[in-house]
C-alpha atoms as a PDB file:
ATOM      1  CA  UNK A   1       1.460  16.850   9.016  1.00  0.00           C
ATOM      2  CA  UNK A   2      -0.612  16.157   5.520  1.00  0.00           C
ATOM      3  CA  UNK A   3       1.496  15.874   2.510  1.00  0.00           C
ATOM      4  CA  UNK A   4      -0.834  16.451  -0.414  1.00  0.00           C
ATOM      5  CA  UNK A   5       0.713  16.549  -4.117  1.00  0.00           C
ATOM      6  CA  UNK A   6      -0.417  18.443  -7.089  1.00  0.00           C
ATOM      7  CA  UNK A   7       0.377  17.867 -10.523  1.00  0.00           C
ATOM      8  CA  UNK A   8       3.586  20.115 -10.113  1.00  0.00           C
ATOM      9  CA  UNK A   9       3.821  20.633  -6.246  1.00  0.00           C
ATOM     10  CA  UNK A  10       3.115  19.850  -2.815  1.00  0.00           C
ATOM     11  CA  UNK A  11       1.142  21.266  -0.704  1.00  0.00           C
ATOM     12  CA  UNK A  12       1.423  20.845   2.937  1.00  0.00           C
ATOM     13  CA  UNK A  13      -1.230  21.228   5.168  1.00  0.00           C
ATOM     14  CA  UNK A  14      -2.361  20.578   8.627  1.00  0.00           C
ATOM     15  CA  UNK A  15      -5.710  18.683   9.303  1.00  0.00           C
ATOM     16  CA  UNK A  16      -8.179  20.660  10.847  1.00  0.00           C
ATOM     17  CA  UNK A  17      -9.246  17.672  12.529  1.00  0.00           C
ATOM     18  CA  UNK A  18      -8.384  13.878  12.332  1.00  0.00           C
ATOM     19  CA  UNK A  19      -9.415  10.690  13.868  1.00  0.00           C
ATOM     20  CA  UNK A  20      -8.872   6.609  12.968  1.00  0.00           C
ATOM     21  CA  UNK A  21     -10.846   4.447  12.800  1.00  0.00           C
ATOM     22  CA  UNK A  22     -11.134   0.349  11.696  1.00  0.00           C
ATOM     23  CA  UNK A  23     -12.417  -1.323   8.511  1.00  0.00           C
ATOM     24  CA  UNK A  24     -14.674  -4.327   9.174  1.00  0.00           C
ATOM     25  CA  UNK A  25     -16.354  -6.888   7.313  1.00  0.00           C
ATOM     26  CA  UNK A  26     -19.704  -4.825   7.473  1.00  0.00           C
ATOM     27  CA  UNK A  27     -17.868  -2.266   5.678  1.00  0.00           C
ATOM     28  CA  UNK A  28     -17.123  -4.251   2.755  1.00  0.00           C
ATOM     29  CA  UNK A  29     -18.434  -6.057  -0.536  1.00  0.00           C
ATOM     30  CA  UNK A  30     -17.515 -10.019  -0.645  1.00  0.00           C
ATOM     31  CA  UNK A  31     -14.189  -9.109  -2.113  1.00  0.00           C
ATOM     32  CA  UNK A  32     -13.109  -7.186   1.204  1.00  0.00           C
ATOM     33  CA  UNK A  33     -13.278  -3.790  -0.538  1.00  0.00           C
ATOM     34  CA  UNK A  34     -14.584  -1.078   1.134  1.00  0.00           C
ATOM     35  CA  UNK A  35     -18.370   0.095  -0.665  1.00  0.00           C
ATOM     36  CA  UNK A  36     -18.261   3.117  -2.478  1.00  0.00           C
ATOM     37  CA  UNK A  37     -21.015   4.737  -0.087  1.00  0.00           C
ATOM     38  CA  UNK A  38     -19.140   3.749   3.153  1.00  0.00           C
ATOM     39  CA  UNK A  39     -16.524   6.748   2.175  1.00  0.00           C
ATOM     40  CA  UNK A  40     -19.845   8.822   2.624  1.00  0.00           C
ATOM     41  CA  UNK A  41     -20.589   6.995   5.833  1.00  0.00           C
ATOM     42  CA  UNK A  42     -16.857   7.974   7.692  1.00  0.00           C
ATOM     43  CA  UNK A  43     -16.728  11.245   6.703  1.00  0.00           C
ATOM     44  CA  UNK A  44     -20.020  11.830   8.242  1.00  0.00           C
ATOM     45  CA  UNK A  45     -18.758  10.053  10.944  1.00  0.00           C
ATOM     46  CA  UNK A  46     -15.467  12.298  11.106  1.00  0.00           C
ATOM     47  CA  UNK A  47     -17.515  15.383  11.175  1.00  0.00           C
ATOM     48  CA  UNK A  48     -19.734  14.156  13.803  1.00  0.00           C
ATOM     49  CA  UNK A  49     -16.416  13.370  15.719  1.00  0.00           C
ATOM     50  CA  UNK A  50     -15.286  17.385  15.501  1.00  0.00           C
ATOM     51  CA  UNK A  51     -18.576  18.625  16.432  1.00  0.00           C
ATOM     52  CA  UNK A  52     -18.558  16.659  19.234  1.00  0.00           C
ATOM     53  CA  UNK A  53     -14.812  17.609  19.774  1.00  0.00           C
ATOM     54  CA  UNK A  54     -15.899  21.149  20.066  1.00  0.00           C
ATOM     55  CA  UNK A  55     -18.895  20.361  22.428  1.00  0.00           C
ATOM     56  CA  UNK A  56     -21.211  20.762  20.020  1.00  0.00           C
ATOM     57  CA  UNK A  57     -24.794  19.052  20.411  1.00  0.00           C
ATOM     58  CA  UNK A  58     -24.858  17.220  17.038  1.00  0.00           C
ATOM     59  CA  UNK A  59     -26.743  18.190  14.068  1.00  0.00           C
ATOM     60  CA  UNK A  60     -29.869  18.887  15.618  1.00  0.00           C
ATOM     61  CA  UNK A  61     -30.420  22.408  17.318  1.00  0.00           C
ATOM     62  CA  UNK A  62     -33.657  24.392  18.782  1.00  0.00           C
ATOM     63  CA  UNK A  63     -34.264  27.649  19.020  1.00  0.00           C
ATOM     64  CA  UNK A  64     -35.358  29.704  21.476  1.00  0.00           C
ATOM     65  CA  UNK A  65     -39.029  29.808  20.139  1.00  0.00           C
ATOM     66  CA  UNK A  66     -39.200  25.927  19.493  1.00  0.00           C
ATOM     67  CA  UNK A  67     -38.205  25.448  15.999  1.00  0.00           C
ATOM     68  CA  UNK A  68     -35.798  22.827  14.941  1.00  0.00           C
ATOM     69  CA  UNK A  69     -32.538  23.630  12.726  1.00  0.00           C
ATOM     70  CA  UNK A  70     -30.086  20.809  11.491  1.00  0.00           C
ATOM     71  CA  UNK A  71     -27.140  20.404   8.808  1.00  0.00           C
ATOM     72  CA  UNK A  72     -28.434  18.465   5.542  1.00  0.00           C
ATOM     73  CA  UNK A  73     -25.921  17.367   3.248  1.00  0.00           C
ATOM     74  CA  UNK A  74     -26.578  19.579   0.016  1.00  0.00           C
ATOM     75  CA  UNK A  75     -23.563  18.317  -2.455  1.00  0.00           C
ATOM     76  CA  UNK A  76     -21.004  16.278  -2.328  1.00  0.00           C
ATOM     77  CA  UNK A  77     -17.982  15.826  -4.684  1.00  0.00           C
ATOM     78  CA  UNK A  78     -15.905  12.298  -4.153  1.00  0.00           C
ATOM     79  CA  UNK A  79     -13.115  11.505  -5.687  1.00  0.00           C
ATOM     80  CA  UNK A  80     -12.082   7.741  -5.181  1.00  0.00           C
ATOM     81  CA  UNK A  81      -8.144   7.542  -5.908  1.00  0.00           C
ATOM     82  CA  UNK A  82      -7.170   3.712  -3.827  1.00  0.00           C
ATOM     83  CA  UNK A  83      -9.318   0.828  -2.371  1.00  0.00           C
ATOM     84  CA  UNK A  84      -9.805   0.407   1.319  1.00  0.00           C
ATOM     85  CA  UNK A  85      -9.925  -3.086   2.322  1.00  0.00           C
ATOM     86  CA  UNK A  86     -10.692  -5.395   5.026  1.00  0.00           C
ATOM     87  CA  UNK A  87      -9.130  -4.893   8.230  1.00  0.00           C
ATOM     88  CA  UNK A  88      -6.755  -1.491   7.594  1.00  0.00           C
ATOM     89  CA  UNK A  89      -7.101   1.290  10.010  1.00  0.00           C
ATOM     90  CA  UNK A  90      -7.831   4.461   8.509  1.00  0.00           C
ATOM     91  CA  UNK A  91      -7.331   7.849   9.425  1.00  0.00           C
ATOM     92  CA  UNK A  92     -10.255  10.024   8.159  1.00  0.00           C
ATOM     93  CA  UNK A  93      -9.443  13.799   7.934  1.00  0.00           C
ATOM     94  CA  UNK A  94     -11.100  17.373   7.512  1.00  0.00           C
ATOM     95  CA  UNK A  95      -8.940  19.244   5.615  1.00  0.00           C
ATOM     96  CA  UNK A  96      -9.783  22.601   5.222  1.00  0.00           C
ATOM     97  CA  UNK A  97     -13.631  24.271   6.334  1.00  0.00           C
ATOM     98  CA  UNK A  98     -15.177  27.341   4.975  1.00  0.00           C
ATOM     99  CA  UNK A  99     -18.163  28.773   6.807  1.00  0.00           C
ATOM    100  CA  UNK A 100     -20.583  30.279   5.242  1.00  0.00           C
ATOM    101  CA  UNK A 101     -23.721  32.424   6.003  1.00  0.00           C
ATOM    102  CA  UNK A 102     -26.161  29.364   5.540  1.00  0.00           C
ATOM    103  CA  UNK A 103     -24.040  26.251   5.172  1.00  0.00           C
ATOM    104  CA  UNK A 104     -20.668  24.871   5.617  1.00  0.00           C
ATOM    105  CA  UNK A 105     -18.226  23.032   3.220  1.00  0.00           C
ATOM    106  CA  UNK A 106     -15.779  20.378   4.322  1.00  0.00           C
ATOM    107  CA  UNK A 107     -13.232  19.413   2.610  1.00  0.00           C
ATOM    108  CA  UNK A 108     -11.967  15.726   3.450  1.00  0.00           C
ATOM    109  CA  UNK A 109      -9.853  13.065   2.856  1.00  0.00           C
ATOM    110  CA  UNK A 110      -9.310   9.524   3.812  1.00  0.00           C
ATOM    111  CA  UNK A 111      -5.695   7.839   4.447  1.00  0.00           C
ATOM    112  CA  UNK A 112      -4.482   4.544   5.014  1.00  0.00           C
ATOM    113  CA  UNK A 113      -2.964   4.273   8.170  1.00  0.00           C
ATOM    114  CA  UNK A 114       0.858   2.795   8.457  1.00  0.00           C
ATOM    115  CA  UNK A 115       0.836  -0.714   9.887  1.00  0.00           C
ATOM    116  CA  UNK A 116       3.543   0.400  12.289  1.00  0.00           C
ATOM    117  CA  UNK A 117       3.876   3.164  14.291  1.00  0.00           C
ATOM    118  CA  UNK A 118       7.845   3.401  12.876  1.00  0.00           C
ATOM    119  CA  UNK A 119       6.526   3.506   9.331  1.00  0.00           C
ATOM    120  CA  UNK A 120       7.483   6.515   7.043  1.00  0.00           C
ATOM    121  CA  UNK A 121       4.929   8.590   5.260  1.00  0.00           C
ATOM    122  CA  UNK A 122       5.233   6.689   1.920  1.00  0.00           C
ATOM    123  CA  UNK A 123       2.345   4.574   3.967  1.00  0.00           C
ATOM    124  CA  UNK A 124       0.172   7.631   4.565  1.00  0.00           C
ATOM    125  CA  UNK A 125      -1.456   6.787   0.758  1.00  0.00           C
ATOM    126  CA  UNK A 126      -4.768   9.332  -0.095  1.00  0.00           C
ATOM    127  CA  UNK A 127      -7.669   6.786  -0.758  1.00  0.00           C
ATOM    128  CA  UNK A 128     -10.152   9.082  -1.462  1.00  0.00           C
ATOM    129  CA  UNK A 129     -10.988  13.146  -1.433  1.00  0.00           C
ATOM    130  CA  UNK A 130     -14.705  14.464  -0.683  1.00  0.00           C
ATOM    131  CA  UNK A 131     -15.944  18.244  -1.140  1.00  0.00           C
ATOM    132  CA  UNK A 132     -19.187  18.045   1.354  1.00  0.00           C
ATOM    133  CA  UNK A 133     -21.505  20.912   1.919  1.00  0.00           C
ATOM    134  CA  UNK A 134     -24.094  21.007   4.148  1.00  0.00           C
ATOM    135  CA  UNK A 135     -26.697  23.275   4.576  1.00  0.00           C
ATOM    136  CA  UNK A 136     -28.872  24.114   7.985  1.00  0.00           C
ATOM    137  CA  UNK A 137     -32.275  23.790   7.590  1.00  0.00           C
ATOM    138  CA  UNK A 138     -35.358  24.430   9.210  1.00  0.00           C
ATOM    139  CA  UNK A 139     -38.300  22.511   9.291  1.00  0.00           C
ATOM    140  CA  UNK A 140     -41.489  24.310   8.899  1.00  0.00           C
ATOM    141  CA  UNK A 141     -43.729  22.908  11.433  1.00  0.00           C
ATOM    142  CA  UNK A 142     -46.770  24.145  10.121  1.00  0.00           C
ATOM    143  CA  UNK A 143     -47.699  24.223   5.940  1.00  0.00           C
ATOM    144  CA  UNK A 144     -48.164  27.612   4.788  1.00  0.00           C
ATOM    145  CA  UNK A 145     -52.121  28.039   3.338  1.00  0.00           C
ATOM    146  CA  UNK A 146     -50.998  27.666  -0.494  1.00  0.00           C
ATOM    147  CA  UNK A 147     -49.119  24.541   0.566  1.00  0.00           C
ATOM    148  CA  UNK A 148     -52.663  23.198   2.322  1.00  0.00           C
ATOM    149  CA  UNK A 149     -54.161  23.923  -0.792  1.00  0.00           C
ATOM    150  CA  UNK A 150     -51.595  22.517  -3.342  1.00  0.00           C
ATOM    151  CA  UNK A 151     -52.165  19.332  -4.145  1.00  0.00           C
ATOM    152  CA  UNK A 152     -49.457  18.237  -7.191  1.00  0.00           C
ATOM    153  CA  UNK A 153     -47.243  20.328  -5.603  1.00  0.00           C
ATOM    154  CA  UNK A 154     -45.092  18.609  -2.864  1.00  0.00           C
ATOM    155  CA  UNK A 155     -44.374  20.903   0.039  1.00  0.00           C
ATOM    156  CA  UNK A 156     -40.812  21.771   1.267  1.00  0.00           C
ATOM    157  CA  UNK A 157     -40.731  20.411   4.967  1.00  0.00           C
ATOM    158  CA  UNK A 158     -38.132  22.462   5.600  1.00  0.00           C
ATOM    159  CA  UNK A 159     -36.630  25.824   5.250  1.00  0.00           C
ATOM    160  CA  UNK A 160     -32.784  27.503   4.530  1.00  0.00           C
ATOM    161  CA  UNK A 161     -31.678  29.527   7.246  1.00  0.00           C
ATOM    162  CA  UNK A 162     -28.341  31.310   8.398  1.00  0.00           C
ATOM    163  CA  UNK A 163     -26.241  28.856  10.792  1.00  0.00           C
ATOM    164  CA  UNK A 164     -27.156  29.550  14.447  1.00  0.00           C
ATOM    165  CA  UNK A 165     -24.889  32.893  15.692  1.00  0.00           C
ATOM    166  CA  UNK A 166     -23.353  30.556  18.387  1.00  0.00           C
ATOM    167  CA  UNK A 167     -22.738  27.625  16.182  1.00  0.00           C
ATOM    168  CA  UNK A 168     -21.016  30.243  14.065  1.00  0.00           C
ATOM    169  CA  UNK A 169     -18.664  31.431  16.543  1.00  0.00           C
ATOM    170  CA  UNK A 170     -17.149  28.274  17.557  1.00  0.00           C
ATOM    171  CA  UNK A 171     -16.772  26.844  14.131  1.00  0.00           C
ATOM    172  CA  UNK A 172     -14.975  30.184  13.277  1.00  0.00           C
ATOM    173  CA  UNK A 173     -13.234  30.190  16.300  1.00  0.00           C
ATOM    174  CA  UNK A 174     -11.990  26.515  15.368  1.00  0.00           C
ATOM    175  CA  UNK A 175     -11.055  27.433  11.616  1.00  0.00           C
ATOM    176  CA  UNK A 176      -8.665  30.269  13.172  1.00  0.00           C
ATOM    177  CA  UNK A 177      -6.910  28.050  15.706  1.00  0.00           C
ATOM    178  CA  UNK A 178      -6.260  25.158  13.220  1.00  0.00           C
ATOM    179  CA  UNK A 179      -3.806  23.218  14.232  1.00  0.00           C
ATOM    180  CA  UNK A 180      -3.405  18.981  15.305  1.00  0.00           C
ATOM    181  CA  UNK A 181      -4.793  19.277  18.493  1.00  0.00           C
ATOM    182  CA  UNK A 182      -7.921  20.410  17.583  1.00  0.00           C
END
């Protein structure tokens, strides 16, 4: 269970979703901290995870008359609280999800994993909150006539749509059984 504190309280919640995973040197600057951008990078990663948890094909989807839909990111809020360094194990969470008719906003957080198994929460330390929304897209396949003819104008290559029915429906079904095992 996540322990998260608030100026006067604390708030317990239970990840939606959570994996681990390892820091390495690739990860880092020359001073063995973790670069800024690399939170970006595993909680990209740890929503790639849960989609594939719930046997979902990724980001990319087709429809049934050929068109392409995926998840862009749209905005995303960090807030950077500890540093992550060299050679911790991490343990990358989504918090809370809230599905909406065209996107979907995560809200994460990153922890530093206790060294030993034994080890009390005190070791679970926040390093670092995100807000991420992403937004499904389509691309248009073929320019529209004004776009042909629009030359300062750079054309959209793709579209905002509503997130596929099915795609809905699991996500949904996910955010109503939260819970650790997810």
């Amino acid at each position: 269970m996540t322990t998260q504190s608030t100026s006067s309280t604390t708030l317990q919640t239970t990840p939606l979703f959570t994996t681990d995973y390892a820091i390495y040197i690739n990860h880092t600057d020359a001073g063995g901290i973790v670069y800024h951008a690399n939170h970006l990078v595993f909680f990209e990663n740890c929503r790639r995870d849960w989609f594939t948890k719930l046997n979902l094909s990724g980001y990319f989807l087709q429809t049934d008359d050929g068109q392409i839909q995926h998840f862009v990111v749209s905005q995303a809020q960090l807030q950077y609280r500890k540093a992550i360094l060299l050679d911790e194990r991490i343990n990358v969470r989504i918090d809370k999800v809230e599905l909406k008719p065209a996107s979907i906003i995560f809200y994460q957080s990153i922890h530093r994993k206790p060294s030993a198994p034994q080890a009390t929460n005190d070791n679970d330390t926040l390093l670092s909150s995100a807000k991420i929304v992403i937004a499904c897209v389509q691309n248009q396949l073929n320019p529209t006539q004004n776009d042909k003819n629009s030359k300062n104008t750079p054309t959209a290559p793709m579209k905002p749509v509503r997130v596929p029915k099915d795609l809905h429906q699991v996500i949904k079904q996910a955010i109503d059984q939260q819970g650790p095992d997810l």
